[in-house]
Protein backbone atom coordinates (compact mmCIF):
# COMPACT_ATOMS: atom_id res chain seq x y z
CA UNK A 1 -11.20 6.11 -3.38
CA UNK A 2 -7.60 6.58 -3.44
CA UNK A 3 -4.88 5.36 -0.69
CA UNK A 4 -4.24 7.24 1.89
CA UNK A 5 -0.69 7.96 1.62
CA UNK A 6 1.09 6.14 4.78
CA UNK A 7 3.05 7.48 7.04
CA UNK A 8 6.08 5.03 6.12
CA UNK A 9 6.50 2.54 3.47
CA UNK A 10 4.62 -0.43 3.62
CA UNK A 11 5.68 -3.52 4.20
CA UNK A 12 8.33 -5.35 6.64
CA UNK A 13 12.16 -5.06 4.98
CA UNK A 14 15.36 -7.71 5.09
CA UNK A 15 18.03 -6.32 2.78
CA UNK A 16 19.32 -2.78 1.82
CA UNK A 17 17.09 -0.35 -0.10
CA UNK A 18 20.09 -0.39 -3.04
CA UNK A 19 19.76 -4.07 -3.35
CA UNK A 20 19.91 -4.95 -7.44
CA UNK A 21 16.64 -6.99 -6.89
CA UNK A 22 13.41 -6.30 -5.08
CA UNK A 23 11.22 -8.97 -3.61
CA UNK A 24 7.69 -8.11 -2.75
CA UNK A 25 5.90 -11.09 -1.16
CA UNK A 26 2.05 -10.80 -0.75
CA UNK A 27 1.09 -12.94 2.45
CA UNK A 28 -1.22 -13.80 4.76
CA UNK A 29 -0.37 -15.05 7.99
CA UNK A 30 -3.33 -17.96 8.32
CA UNK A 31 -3.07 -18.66 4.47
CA UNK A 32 -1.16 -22.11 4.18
CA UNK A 33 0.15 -21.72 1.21
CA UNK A 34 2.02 -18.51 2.59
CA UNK A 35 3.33 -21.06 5.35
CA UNK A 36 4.65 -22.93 2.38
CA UNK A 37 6.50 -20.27 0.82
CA UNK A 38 7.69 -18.59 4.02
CA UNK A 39 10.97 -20.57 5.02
CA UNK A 40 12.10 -20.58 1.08
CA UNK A 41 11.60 -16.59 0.77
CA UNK A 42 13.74 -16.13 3.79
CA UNK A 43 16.34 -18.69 2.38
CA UNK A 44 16.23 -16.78 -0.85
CA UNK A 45 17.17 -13.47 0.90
CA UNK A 46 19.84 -15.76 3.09
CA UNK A 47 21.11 -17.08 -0.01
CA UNK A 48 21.70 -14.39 -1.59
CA UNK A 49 22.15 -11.56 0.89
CA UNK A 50 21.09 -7.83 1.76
CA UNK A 51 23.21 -6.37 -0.80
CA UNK A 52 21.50 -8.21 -3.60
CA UNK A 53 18.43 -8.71 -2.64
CA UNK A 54 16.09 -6.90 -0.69
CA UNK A 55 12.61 -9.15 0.58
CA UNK A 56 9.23 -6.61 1.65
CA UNK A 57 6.87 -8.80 3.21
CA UNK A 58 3.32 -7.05 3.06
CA UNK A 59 0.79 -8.76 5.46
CA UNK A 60 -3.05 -9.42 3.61
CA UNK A 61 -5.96 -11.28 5.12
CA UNK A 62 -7.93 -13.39 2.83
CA UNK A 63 -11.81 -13.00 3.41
CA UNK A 64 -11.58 -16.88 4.09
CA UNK A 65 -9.42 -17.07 7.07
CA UNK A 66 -11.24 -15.53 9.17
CA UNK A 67 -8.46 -15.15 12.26
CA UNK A 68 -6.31 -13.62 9.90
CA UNK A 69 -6.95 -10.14 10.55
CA UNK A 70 -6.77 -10.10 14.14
CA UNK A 71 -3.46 -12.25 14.11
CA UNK A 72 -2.12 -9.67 11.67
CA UNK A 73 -3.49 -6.28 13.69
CA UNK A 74 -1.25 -8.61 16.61
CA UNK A 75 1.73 -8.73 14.46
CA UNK A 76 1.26 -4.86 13.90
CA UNK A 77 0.98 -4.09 17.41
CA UNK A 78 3.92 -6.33 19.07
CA UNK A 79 6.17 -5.32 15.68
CA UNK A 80 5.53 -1.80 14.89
CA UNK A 81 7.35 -0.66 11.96
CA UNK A 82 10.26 -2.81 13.17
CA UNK A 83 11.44 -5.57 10.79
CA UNK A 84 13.89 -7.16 13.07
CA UNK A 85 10.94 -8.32 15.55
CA UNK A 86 9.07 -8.63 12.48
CA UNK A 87 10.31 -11.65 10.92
CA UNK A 88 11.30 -13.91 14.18
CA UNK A 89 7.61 -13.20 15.23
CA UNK A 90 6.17 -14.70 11.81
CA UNK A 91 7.83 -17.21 11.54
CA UNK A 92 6.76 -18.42 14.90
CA UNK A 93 3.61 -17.75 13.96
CA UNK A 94 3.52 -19.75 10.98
CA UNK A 95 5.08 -22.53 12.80
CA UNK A 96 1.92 -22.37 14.86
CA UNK A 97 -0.76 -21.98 12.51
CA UNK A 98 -2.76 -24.97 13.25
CA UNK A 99 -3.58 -23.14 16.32
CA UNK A 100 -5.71 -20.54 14.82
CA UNK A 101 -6.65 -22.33 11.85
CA UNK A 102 -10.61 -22.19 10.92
CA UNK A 103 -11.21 -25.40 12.48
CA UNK A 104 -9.41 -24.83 15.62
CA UNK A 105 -12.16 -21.64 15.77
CA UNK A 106 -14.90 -22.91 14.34
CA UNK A 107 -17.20 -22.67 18.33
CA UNK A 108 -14.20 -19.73 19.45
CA UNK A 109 -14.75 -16.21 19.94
CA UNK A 110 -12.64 -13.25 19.16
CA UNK A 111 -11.81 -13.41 23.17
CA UNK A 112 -10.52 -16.98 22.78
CA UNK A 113 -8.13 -15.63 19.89
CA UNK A 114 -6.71 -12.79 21.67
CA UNK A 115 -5.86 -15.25 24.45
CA UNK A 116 -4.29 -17.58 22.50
CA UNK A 117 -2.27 -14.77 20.78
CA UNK A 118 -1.46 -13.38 24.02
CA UNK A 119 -0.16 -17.24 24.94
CA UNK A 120 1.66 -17.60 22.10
CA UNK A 121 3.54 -14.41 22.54
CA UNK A 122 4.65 -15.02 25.52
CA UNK A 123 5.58 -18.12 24.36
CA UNK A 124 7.69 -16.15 21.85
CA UNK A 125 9.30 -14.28 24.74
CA UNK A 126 6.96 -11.39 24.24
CA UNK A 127 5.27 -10.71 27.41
CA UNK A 128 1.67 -8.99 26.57
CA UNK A 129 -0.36 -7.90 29.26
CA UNK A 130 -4.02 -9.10 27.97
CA UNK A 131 -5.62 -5.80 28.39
CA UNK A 132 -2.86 -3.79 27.40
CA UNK A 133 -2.42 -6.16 24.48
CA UNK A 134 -6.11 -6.11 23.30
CA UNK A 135 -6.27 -2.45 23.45
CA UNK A 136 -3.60 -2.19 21.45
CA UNK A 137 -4.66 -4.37 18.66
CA UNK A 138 -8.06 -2.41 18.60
CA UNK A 139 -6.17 1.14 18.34
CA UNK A 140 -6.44 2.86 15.27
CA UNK A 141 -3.40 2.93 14.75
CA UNK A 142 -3.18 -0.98 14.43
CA UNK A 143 -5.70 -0.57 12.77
CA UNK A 144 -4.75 1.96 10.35
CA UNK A 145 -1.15 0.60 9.40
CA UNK A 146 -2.57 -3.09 9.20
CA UNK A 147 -5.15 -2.26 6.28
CA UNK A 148 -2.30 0.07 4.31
CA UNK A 149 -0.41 -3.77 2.59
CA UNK A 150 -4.54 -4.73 1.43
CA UNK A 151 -5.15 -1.56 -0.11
CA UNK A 152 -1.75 -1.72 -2.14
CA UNK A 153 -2.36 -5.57 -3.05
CA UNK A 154 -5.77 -4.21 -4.53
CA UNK A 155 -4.60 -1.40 -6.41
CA UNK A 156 -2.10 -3.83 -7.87
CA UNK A 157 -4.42 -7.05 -8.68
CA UNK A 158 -3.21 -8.43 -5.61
CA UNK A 159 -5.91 -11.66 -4.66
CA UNK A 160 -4.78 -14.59 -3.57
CA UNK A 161 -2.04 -14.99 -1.37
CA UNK A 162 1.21 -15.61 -1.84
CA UNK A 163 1.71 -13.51 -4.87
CA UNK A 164 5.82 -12.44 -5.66
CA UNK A 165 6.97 -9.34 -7.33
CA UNK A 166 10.43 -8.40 -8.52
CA UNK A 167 11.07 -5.66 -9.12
CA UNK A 168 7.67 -4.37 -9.42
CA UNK A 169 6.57 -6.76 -11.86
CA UNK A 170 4.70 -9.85 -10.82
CA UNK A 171 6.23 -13.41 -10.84
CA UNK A 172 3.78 -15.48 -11.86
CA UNK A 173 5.43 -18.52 -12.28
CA UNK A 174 6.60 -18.88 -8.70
CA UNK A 175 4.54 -19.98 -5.91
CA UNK A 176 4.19 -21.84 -2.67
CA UNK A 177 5.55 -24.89 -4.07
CA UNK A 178 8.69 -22.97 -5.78
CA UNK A 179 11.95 -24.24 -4.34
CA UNK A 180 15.37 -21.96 -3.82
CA UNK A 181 16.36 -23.50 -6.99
CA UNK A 182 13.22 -22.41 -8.84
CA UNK A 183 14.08 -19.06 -7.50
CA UNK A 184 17.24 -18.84 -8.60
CA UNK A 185 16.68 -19.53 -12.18
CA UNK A 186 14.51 -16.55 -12.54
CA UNK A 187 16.89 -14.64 -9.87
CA UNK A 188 20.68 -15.59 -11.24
CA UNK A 189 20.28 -14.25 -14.74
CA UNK A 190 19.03 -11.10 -13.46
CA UNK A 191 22.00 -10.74 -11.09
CA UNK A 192 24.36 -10.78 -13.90
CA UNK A 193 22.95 -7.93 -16.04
């Protein structure tokens, strides 16, 4: 079955569309090896700005963590198609992980999630009205734009999370554990062509 094609371009965007190099970070927002990686892809794109480097952060859920996909159907809701609230919001939510971690759910409901979402976006200064909230992560349009980043890791060979791609070819020797520095030895020399 082929992808439907979506009504914008997937992913969440920090850096100009003309930037010489193009990040594509595969994530998932209970994975914590995407925690990991998280605060050095957004130094990377500090480091070397939007006119260099552009970052598009597509959002997956791993079959085995299993609040991903209602944490990321959140993140679709409160953030839209907007990037700035995009990347504030996960990074709070990263910083929180533990939180909805497995083990935290392990005797939890779905109910229990979406009120601890709802908490923790207030929290973050988002005020959510629960009902208004929930219905809104159960739309179909949540529901829609959240599965459009899976469907594009899959077609690509996108399965574990994090997996990097510049400029449309896959980075396989960087990872969670990859510093700025490791970065920037693949990044530099392609800078200076």
């Amino acid at each position: 079955m082929p992808i439907p094609i979506p009504k914008r371009p997937s992913g969440y965007v920090k850096g100009a569309a003309s930037a010489l190099l193009q990040i594509e970070a595969f994530v998932d927002i209970q994975c914590p090896y995407s925690k990991k990686a998280w605060p050095t892809l957004l130094a990377v794109s500090d480091h070397h700005g939007p006119e260099k480097v552009q970052l598009r952060v597509q959002m997956l859920s791993m079959a085995n963590h299993r609040q991903s996909w209602d944490v990321t159907k959140a993140i679709f809701a409160v953030a839209g198609a907007d990037s700035e609230l995009f990347f504030p919001l996960a990074t709070f939510l990263y910083k929180n992980q533990e939180q909805f971690w497995n083990a935290a759910f392990a005797q939890r409901t779905e109910r229990d999630l979406y009120d601890l979402i709802v908490r923790l976006l207030t929290e973050h200064g988002y005020p959510a009205d629960p009902v208004e909230f929930i219905k809104r992560v159960e739309s179909d349009d949540v529901f829609a734009a959240a599965k459009v980043p899976s469907r594009i890791a899959f077609s690509r060979g996108v399965w574990s999370t994090p997996t990097f791609f510049i400029n449309g070819a896959e980075a396989v020797e960087l990872g969670s554990k990859s510093t700025l520095e490791d970065w920037n030895k693949i990044l530099e020399p392609l800078l200076k062509r």
